[in-house]
PDB file of N, CA and C in Angstrom:
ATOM      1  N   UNK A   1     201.074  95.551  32.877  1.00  0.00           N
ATOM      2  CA  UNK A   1     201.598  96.481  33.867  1.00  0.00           C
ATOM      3  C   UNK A   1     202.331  97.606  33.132  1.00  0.00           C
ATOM      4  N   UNK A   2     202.317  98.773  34.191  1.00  0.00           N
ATOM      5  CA  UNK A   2     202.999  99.818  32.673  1.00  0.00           C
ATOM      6  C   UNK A   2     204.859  99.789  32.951  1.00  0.00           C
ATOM      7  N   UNK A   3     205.425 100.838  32.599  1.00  0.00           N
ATOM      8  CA  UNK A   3     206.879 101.026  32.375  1.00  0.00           C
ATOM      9  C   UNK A   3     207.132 101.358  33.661  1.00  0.00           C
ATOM     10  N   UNK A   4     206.228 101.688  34.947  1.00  0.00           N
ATOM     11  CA  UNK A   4     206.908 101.729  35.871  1.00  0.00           C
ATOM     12  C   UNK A   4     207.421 100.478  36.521  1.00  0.00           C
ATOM     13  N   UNK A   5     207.242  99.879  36.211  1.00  0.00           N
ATOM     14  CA  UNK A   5     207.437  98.327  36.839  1.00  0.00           C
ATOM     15  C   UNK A   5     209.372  98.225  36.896  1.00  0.00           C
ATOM     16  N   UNK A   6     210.324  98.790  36.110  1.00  0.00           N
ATOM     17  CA  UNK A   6     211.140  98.960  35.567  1.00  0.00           C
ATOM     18  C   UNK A   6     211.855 100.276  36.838  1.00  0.00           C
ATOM     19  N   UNK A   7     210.835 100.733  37.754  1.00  0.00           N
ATOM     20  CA  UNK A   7     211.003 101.697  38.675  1.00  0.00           C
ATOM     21  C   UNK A   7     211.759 100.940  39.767  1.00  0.00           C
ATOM     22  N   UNK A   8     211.471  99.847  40.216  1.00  0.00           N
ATOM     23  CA  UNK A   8     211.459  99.219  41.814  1.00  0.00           C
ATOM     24  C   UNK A   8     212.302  97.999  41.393  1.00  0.00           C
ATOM     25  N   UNK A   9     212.843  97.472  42.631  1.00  0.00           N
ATOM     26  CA  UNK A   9     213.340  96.325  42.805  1.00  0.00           C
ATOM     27  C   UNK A   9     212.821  95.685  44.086  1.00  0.00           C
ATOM     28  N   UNK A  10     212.404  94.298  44.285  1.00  0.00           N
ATOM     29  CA  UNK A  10     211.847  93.828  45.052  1.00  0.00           C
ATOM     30  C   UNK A  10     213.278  92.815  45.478  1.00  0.00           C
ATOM     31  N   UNK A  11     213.269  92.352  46.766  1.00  0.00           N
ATOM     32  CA  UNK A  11     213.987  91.380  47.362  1.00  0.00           C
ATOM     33  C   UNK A  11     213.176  90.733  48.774  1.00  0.00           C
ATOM     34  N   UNK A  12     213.887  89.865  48.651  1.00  0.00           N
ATOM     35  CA  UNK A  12     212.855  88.473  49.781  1.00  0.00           C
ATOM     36  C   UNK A  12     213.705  89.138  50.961  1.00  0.00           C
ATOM     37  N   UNK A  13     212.880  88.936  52.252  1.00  0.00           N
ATOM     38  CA  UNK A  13     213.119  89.133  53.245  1.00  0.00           C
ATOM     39  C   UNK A  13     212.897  88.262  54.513  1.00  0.00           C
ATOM     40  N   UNK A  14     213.459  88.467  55.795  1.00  0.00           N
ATOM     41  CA  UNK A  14     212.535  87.262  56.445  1.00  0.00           C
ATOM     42  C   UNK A  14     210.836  87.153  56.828  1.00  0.00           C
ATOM     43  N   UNK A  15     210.403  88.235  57.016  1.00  0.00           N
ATOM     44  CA  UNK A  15     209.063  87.897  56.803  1.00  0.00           C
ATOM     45  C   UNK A  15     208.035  88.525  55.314  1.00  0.00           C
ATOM     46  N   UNK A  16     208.401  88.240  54.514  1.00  0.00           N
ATOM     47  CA  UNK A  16     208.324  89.268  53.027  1.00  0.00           C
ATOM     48  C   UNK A  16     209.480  89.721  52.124  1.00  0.00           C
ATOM     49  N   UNK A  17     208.362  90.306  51.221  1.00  0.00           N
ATOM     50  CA  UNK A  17     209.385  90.916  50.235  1.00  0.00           C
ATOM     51  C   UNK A  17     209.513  92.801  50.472  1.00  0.00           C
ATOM     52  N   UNK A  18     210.698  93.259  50.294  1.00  0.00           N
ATOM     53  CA  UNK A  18     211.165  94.239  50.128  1.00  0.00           C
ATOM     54  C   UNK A  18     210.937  95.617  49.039  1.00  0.00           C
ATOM     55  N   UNK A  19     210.271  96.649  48.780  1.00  0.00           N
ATOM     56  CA  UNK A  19     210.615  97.004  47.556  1.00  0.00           C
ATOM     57  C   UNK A  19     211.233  98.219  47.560  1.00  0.00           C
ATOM     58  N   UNK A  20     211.966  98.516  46.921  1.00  0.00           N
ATOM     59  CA  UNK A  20     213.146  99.825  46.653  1.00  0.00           C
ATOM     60  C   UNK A  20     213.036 100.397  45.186  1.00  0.00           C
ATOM     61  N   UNK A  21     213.565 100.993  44.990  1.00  0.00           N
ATOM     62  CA  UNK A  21     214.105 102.167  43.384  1.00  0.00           C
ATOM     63  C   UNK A  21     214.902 101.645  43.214  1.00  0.00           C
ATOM     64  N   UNK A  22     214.790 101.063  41.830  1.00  0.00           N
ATOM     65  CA  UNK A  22     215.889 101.118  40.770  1.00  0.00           C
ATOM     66  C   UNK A  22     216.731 102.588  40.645  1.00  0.00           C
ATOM     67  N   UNK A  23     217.996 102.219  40.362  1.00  0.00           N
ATOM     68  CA  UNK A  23     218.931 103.219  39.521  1.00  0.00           C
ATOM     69  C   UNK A  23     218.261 104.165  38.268  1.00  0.00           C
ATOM     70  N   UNK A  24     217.611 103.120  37.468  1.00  0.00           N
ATOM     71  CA  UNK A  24     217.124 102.999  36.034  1.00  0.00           C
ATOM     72  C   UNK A  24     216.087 104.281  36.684  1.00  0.00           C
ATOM     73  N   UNK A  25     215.213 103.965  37.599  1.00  0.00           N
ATOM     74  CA  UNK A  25     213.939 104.685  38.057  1.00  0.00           C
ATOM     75  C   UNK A  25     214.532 106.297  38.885  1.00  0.00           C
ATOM     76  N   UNK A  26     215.718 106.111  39.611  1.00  0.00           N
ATOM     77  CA  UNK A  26     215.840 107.389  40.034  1.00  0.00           C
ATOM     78  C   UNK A  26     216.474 108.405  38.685  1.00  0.00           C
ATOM     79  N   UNK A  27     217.289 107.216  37.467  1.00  0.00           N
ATOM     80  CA  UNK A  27     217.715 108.559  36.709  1.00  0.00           C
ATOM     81  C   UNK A  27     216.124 108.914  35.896  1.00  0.00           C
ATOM     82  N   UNK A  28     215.174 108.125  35.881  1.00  0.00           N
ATOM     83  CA  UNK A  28     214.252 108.375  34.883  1.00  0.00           C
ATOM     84  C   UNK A  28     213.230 109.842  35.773  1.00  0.00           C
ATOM     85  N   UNK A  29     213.109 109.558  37.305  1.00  0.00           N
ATOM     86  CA  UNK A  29     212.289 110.254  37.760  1.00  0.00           C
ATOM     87  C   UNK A  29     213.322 112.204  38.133  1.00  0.00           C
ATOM     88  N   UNK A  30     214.482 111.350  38.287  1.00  0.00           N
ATOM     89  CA  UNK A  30     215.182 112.654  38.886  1.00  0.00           C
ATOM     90  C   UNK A  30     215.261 112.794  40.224  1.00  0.00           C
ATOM     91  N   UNK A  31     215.747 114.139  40.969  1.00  0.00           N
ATOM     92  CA  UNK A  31     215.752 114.002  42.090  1.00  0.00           C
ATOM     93  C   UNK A  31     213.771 113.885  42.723  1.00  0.00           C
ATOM     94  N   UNK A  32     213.682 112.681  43.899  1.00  0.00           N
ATOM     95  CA  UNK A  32     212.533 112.861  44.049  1.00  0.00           C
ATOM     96  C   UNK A  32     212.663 113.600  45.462  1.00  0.00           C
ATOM     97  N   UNK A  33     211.822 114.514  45.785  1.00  0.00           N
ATOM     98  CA  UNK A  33     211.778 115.545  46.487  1.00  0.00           C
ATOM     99  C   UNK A  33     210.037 115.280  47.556  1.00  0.00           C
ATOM    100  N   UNK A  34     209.553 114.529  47.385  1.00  0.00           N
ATOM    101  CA  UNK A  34     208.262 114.129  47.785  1.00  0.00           C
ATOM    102  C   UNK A  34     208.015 112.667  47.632  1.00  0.00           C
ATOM    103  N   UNK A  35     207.608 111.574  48.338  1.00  0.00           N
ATOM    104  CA  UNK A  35     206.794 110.711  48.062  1.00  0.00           C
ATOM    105  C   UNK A  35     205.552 110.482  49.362  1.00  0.00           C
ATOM    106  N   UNK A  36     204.611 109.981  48.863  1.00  0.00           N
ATOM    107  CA  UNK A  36     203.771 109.305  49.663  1.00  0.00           C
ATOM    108  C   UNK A  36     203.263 108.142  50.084  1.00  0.00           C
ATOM    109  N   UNK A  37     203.722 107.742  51.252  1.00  0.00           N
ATOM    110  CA  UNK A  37     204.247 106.090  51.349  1.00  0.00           C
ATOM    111  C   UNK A  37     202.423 105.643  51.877  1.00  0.00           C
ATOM    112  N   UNK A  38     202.394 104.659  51.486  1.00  0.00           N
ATOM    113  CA  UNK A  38     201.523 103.902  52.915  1.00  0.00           C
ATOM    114  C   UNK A  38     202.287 103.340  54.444  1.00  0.00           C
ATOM    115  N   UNK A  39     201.197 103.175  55.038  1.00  0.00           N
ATOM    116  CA  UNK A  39     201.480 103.160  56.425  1.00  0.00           C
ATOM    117  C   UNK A  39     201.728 101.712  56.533  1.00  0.00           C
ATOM    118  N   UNK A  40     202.208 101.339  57.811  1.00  0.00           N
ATOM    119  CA  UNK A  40     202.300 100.432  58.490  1.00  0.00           C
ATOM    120  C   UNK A  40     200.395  99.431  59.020  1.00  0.00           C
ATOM    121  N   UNK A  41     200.539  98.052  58.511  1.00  0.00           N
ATOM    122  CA  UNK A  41     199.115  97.445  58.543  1.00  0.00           C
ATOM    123  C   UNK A  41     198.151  97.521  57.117  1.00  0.00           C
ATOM    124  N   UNK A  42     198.614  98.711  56.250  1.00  0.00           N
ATOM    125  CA  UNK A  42     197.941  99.121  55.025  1.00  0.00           C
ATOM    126  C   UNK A  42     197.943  97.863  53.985  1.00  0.00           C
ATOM    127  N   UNK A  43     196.699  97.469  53.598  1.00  0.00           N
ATOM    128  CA  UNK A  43     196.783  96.322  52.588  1.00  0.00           C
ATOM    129  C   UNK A  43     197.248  96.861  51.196  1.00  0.00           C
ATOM    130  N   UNK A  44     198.205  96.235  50.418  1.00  0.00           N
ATOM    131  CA  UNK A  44     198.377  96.495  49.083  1.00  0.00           C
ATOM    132  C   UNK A  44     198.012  95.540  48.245  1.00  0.00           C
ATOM    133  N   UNK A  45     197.455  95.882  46.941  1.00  0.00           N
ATOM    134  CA  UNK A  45     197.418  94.909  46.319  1.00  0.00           C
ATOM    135  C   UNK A  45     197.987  94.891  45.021  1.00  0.00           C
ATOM    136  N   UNK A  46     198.619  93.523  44.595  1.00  0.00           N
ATOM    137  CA  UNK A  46     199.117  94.034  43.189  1.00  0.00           C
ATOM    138  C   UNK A  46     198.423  94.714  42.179  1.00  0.00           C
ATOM    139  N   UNK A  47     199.721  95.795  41.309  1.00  0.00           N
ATOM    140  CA  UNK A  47     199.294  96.184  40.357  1.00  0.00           C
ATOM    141  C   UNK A  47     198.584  97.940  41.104  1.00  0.00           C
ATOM    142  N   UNK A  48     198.145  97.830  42.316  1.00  0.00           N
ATOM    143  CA  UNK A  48     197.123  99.005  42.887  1.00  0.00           C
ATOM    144  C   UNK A  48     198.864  99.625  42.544  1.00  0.00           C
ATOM    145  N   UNK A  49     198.211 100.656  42.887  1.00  0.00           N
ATOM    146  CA  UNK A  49     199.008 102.228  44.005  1.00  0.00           C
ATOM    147  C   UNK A  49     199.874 101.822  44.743  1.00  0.00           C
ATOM    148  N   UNK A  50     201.178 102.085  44.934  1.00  0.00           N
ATOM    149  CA  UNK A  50     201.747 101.448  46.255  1.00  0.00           C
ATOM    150  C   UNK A  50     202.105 102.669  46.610  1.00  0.00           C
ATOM    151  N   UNK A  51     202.622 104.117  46.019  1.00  0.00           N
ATOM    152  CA  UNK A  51     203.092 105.225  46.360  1.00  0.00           C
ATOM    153  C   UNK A  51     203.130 106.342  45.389  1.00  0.00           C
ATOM    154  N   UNK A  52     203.194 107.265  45.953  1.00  0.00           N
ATOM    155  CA  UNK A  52     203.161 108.457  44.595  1.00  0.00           C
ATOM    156  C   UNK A  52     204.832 109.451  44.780  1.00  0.00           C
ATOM    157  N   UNK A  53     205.244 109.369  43.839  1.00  0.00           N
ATOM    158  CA  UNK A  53     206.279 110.568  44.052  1.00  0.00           C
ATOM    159  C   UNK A  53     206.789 111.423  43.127  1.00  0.00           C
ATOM    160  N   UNK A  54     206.990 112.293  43.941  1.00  0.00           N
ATOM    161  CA  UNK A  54     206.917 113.791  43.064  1.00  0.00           C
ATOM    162  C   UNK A  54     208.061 114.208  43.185  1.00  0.00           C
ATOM    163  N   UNK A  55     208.910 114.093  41.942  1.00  0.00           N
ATOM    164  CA  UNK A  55     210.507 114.388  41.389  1.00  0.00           C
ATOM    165  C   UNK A  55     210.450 115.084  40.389  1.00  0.00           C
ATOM    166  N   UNK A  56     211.932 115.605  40.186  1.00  0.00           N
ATOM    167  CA  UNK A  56     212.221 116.828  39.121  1.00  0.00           C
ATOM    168  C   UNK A  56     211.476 116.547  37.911  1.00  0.00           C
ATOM    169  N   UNK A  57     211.383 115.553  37.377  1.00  0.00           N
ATOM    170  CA  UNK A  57     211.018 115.403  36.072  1.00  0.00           C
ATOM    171  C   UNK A  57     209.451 114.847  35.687  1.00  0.00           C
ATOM    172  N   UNK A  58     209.299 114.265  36.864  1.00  0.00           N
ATOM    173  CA  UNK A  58     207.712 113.989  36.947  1.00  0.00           C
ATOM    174  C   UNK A  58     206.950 113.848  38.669  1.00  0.00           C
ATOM    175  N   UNK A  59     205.792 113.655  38.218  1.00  0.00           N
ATOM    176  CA  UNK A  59     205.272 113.116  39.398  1.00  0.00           C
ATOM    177  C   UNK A  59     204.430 111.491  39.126  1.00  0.00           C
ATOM    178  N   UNK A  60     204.696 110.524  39.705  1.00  0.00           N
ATOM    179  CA  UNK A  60     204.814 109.136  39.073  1.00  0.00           C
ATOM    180  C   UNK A  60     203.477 108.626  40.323  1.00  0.00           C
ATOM    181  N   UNK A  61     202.606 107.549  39.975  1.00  0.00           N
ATOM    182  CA  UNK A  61     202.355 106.735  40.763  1.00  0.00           C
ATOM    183  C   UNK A  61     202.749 104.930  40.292  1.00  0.00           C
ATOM    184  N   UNK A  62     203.259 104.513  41.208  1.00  0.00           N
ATOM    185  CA  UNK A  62     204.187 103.259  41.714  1.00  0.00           C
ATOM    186  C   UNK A  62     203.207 102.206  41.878  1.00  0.00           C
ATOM    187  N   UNK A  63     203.137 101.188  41.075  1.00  0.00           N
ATOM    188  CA  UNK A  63     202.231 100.353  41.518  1.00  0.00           C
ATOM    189  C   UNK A  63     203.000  99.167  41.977  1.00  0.00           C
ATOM    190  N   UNK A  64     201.919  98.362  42.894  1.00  0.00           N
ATOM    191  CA  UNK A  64     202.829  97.333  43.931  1.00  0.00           C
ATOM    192  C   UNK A  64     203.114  96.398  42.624  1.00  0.00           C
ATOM    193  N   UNK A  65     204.287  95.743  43.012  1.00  0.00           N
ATOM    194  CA  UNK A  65     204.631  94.209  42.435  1.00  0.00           C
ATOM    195  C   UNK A  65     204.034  92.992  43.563  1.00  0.00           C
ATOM    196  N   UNK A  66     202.919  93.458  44.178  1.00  0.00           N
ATOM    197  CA  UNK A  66     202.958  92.770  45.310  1.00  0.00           C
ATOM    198  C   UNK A  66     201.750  93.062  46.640  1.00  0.00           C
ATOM    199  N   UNK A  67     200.766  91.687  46.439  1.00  0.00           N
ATOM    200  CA  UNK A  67     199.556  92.035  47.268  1.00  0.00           C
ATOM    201  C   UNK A  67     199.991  91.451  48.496  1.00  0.00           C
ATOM    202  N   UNK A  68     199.873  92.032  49.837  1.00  0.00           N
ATOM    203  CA  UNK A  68     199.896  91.643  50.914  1.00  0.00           C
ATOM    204  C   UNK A  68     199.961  92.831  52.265  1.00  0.00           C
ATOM    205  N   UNK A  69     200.486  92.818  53.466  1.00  0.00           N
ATOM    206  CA  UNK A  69     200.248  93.873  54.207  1.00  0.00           C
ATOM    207  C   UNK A  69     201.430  94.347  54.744  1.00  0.00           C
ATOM    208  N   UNK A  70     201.545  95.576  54.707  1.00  0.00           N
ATOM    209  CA  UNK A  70     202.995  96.424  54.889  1.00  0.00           C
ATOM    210  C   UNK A  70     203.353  96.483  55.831  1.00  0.00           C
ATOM    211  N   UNK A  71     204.448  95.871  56.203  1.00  0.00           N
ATOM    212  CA  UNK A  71     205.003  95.298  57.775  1.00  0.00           C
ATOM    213  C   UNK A  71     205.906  96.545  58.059  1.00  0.00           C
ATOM    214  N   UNK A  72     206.633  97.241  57.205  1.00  0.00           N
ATOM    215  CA  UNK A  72     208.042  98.073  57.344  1.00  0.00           C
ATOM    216  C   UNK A  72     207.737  99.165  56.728  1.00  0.00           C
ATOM    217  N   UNK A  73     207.970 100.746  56.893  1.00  0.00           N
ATOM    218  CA  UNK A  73     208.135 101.859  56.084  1.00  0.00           C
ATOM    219  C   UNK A  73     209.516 102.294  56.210  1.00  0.00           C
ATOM    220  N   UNK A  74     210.243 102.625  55.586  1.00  0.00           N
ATOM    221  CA  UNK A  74     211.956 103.156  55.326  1.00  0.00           C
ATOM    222  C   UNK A  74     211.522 104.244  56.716  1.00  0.00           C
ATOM    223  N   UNK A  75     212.574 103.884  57.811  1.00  0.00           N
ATOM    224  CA  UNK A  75     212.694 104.961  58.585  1.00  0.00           C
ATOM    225  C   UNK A  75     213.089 106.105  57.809  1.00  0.00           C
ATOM    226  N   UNK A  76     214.575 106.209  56.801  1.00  0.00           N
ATOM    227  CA  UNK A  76     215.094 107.130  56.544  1.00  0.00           C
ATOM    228  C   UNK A  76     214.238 107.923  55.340  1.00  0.00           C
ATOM    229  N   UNK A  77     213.075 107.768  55.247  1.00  0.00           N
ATOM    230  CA  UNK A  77     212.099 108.411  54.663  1.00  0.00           C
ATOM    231  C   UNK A  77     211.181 109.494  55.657  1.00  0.00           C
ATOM    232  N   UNK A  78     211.491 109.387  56.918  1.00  0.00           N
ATOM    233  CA  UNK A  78     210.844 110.024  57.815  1.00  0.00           C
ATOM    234  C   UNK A  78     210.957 111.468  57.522  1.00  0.00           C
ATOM    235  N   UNK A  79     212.293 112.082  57.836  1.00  0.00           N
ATOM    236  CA  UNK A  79     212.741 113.220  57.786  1.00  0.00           C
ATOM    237  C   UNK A  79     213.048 113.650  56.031  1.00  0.00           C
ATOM    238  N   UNK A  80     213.598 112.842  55.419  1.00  0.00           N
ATOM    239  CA  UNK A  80     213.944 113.560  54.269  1.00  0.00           C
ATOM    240  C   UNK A  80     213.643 112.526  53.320  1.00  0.00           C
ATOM    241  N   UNK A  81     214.096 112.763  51.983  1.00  0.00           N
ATOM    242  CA  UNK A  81     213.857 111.355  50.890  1.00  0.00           C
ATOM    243  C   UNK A  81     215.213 111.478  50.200  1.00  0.00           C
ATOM    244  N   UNK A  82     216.280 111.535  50.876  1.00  0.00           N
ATOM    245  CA  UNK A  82     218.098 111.543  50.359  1.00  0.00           C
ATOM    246  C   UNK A  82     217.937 110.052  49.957  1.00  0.00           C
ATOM    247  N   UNK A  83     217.455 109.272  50.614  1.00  0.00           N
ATOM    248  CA  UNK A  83     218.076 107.879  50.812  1.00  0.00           C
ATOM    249  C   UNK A  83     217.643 107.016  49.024  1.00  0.00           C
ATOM    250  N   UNK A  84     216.285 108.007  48.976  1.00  0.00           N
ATOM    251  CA  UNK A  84     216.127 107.680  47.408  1.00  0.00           C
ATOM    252  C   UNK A  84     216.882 108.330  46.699  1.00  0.00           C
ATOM    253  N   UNK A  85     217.659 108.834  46.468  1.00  0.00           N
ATOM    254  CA  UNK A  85     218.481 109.884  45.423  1.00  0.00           C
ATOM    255  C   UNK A  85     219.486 109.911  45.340  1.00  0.00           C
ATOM    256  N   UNK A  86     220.215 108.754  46.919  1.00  0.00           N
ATOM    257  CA  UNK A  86     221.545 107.967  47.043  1.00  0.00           C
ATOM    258  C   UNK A  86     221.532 107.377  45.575  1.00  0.00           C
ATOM    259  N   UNK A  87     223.172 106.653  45.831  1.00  0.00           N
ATOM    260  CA  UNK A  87     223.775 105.534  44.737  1.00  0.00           C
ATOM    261  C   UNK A  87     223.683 104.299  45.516  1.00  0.00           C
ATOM    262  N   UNK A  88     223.062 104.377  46.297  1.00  0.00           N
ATOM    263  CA  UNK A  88     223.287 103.001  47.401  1.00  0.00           C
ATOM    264  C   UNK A  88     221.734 102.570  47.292  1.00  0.00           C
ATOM    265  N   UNK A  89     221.204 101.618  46.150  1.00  0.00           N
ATOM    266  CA  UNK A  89     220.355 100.972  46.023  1.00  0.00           C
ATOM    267  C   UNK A  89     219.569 100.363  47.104  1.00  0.00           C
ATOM    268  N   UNK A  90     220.156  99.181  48.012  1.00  0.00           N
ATOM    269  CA  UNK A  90     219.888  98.918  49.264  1.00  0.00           C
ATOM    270  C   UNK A  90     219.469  99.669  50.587  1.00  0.00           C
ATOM    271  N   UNK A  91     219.745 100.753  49.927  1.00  0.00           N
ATOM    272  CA  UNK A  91     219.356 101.897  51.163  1.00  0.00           C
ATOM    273  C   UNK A  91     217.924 102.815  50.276  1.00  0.00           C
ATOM    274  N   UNK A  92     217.391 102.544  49.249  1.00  0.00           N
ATOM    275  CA  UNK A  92     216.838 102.978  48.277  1.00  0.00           C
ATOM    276  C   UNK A  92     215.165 102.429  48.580  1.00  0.00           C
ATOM    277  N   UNK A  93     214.683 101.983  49.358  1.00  0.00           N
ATOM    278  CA  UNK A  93     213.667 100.853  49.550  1.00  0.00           C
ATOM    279  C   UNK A  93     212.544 102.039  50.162  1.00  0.00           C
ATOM    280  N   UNK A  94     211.609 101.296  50.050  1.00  0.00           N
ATOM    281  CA  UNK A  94     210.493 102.109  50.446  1.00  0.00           C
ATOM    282  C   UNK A  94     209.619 101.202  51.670  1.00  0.00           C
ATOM    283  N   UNK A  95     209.167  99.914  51.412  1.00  0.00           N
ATOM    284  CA  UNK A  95     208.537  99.196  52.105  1.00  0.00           C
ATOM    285  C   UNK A  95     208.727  97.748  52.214  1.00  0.00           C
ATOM    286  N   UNK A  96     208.621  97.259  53.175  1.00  0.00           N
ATOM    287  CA  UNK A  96     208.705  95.877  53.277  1.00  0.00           C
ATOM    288  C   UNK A  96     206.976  95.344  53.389  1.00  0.00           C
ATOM    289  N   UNK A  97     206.900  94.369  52.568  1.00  0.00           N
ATOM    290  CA  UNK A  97     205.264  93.613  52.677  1.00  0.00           C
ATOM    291  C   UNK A  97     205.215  92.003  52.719  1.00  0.00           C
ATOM    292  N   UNK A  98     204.181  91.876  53.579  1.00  0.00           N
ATOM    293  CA  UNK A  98     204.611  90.552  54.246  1.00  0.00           C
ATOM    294  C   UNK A  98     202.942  90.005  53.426  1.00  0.00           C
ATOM    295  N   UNK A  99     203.381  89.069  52.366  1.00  0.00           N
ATOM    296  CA  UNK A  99     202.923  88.665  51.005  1.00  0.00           C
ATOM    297  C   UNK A  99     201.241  87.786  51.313  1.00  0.00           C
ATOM    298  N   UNK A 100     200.621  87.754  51.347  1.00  0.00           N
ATOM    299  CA  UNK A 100     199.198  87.310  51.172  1.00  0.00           C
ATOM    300  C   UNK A 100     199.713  85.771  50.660  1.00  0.00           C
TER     301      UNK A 100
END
Protein backbone atom coordinates (compact mmCIF):
# COMPACT_ATOMS: atom_id res chain seq x y z
CA UNK A 1 0.00 0.00 0.00
CA UNK A 2 1.60 3.40 -0.61
CA UNK A 3 2.39 6.40 2.04
CA UNK A 4 -1.01 7.44 1.85
CA UNK A 5 -2.20 4.95 4.13
CA UNK A 6 -0.51 7.24 6.88
CA UNK A 7 -3.38 9.87 5.47
CA UNK A 8 -6.65 8.40 7.30
CA UNK A 9 -7.67 7.04 10.46
CA UNK A 10 -10.26 4.43 10.60
CA UNK A 11 -12.53 3.75 13.81
CA UNK A 12 -15.28 1.00 14.48
CA UNK A 13 -18.63 2.12 14.51
CA UNK A 14 -22.02 0.63 15.14
CA UNK A 15 -22.68 -0.58 11.87
CA UNK A 16 -18.90 -0.27 10.35
CA UNK A 17 -15.89 1.33 10.27
CA UNK A 18 -15.33 5.05 10.03
CA UNK A 19 -12.61 6.79 8.00
CA UNK A 20 -11.22 10.38 8.63
CA UNK A 21 -7.69 12.45 8.07
CA UNK A 22 -5.00 12.17 10.02
CA UNK A 23 -3.28 15.36 11.45
CA UNK A 24 -0.03 13.81 9.87
CA UNK A 25 -2.22 13.85 6.37
CA UNK A 26 -3.76 17.36 6.65
CA UNK A 27 -0.18 18.91 7.48
CA UNK A 28 1.26 16.74 4.56
CA UNK A 29 -1.64 17.67 2.03
CA UNK A 30 -2.26 21.34 3.28
CA UNK A 31 -5.27 23.17 3.20
CA UNK A 32 -7.63 20.78 1.15
CA UNK A 33 -9.91 22.97 -0.80
CA UNK A 34 -11.67 20.11 -2.98
CA UNK A 35 -12.38 16.49 -2.43
CA UNK A 36 -14.39 13.93 -4.19
CA UNK A 37 -16.27 11.67 -2.02
CA UNK A 38 -18.28 8.60 -3.12
CA UNK A 39 -21.83 8.38 -2.61
CA UNK A 40 -24.02 6.75 -0.39
CA UNK A 41 -24.64 2.58 -1.52
CA UNK A 42 -21.13 2.96 -3.56
CA UNK A 43 -19.06 -0.31 -3.18
CA UNK A 44 -15.41 0.22 -2.07
CA UNK A 45 -12.90 -1.96 -2.18
CA UNK A 46 -9.70 -2.21 -0.41
CA UNK A 47 -6.69 -0.64 -1.51
CA UNK A 48 -9.19 0.94 -4.73
CA UNK A 49 -9.84 4.78 -4.77
CA UNK A 50 -11.86 5.81 -1.93
CA UNK A 51 -11.52 9.72 -2.77
CA UNK A 52 -9.49 12.28 -4.48
CA UNK A 53 -8.46 15.61 -2.97
CA UNK A 54 -7.16 18.55 -4.16
CA UNK A 55 -5.08 20.70 -1.50
CA UNK A 56 -2.46 23.38 -1.42
CA UNK A 57 0.33 21.17 -1.83
CA UNK A 58 -0.99 18.37 -3.86
CA UNK A 59 -3.74 16.67 -5.37
CA UNK A 60 -3.80 13.02 -3.68
CA UNK A 61 -5.92 9.93 -4.43
CA UNK A 62 -6.96 8.05 -1.01
CA UNK A 63 -7.20 4.55 -1.16
CA UNK A 64 -9.78 2.60 1.05
CA UNK A 65 -8.37 0.70 4.15
CA UNK A 66 -11.51 -1.03 3.61
CA UNK A 67 -13.86 -3.17 1.19
CA UNK A 68 -17.47 -2.88 1.85
CA UNK A 69 -20.52 -0.40 1.12
CA UNK A 70 -20.70 3.27 2.15
CA UNK A 71 -23.45 3.71 4.57
CA UNK A 72 -22.48 7.57 5.68
CA UNK A 73 -20.92 10.67 3.72
CA UNK A 74 -19.67 13.66 6.25
CA UNK A 75 -22.68 15.97 6.07
CA UNK A 76 -20.23 18.79 6.88
CA UNK A 77 -18.57 18.10 3.58
CA UNK A 78 -21.69 19.21 1.81
CA UNK A 79 -21.20 22.89 1.74
CA UNK A 80 -17.56 23.37 2.43
CA UNK A 81 -14.40 21.04 3.37
CA UNK A 82 -13.43 23.32 6.85
CA UNK A 83 -14.18 20.26 8.77
CA UNK A 84 -11.02 18.67 7.07
CA UNK A 85 -8.63 21.51 7.82
CA UNK A 86 -10.08 21.67 11.51
CA UNK A 87 -7.77 20.47 14.58
CA UNK A 88 -10.66 18.40 15.61
CA UNK A 89 -9.76 15.00 14.12
CA UNK A 90 -13.19 13.42 14.95
CA UNK A 91 -14.89 15.90 13.02
CA UNK A 92 -12.19 15.16 10.18
CA UNK A 93 -13.96 11.88 8.66
CA UNK A 94 -15.07 11.41 5.34
CA UNK A 95 -17.15 8.14 5.28
CA UNK A 96 -18.56 5.56 7.22
CA UNK A 97 -18.51 1.79 5.46
CA UNK A 98 -20.38 -0.95 6.58
CA UNK A 99 -17.49 -3.82 5.99
CA UNK A 100 -18.15 -6.88 3.54
Amino acid sequence: MSEMVKYFWTKATTDGTRIGLTTEGQDELGTIKFAKLPAVGDQIKKGDNLLNVEADKAVSDIPSPVTGKVTAVNPALADSFDALNGSDTDAAWFVDVQED
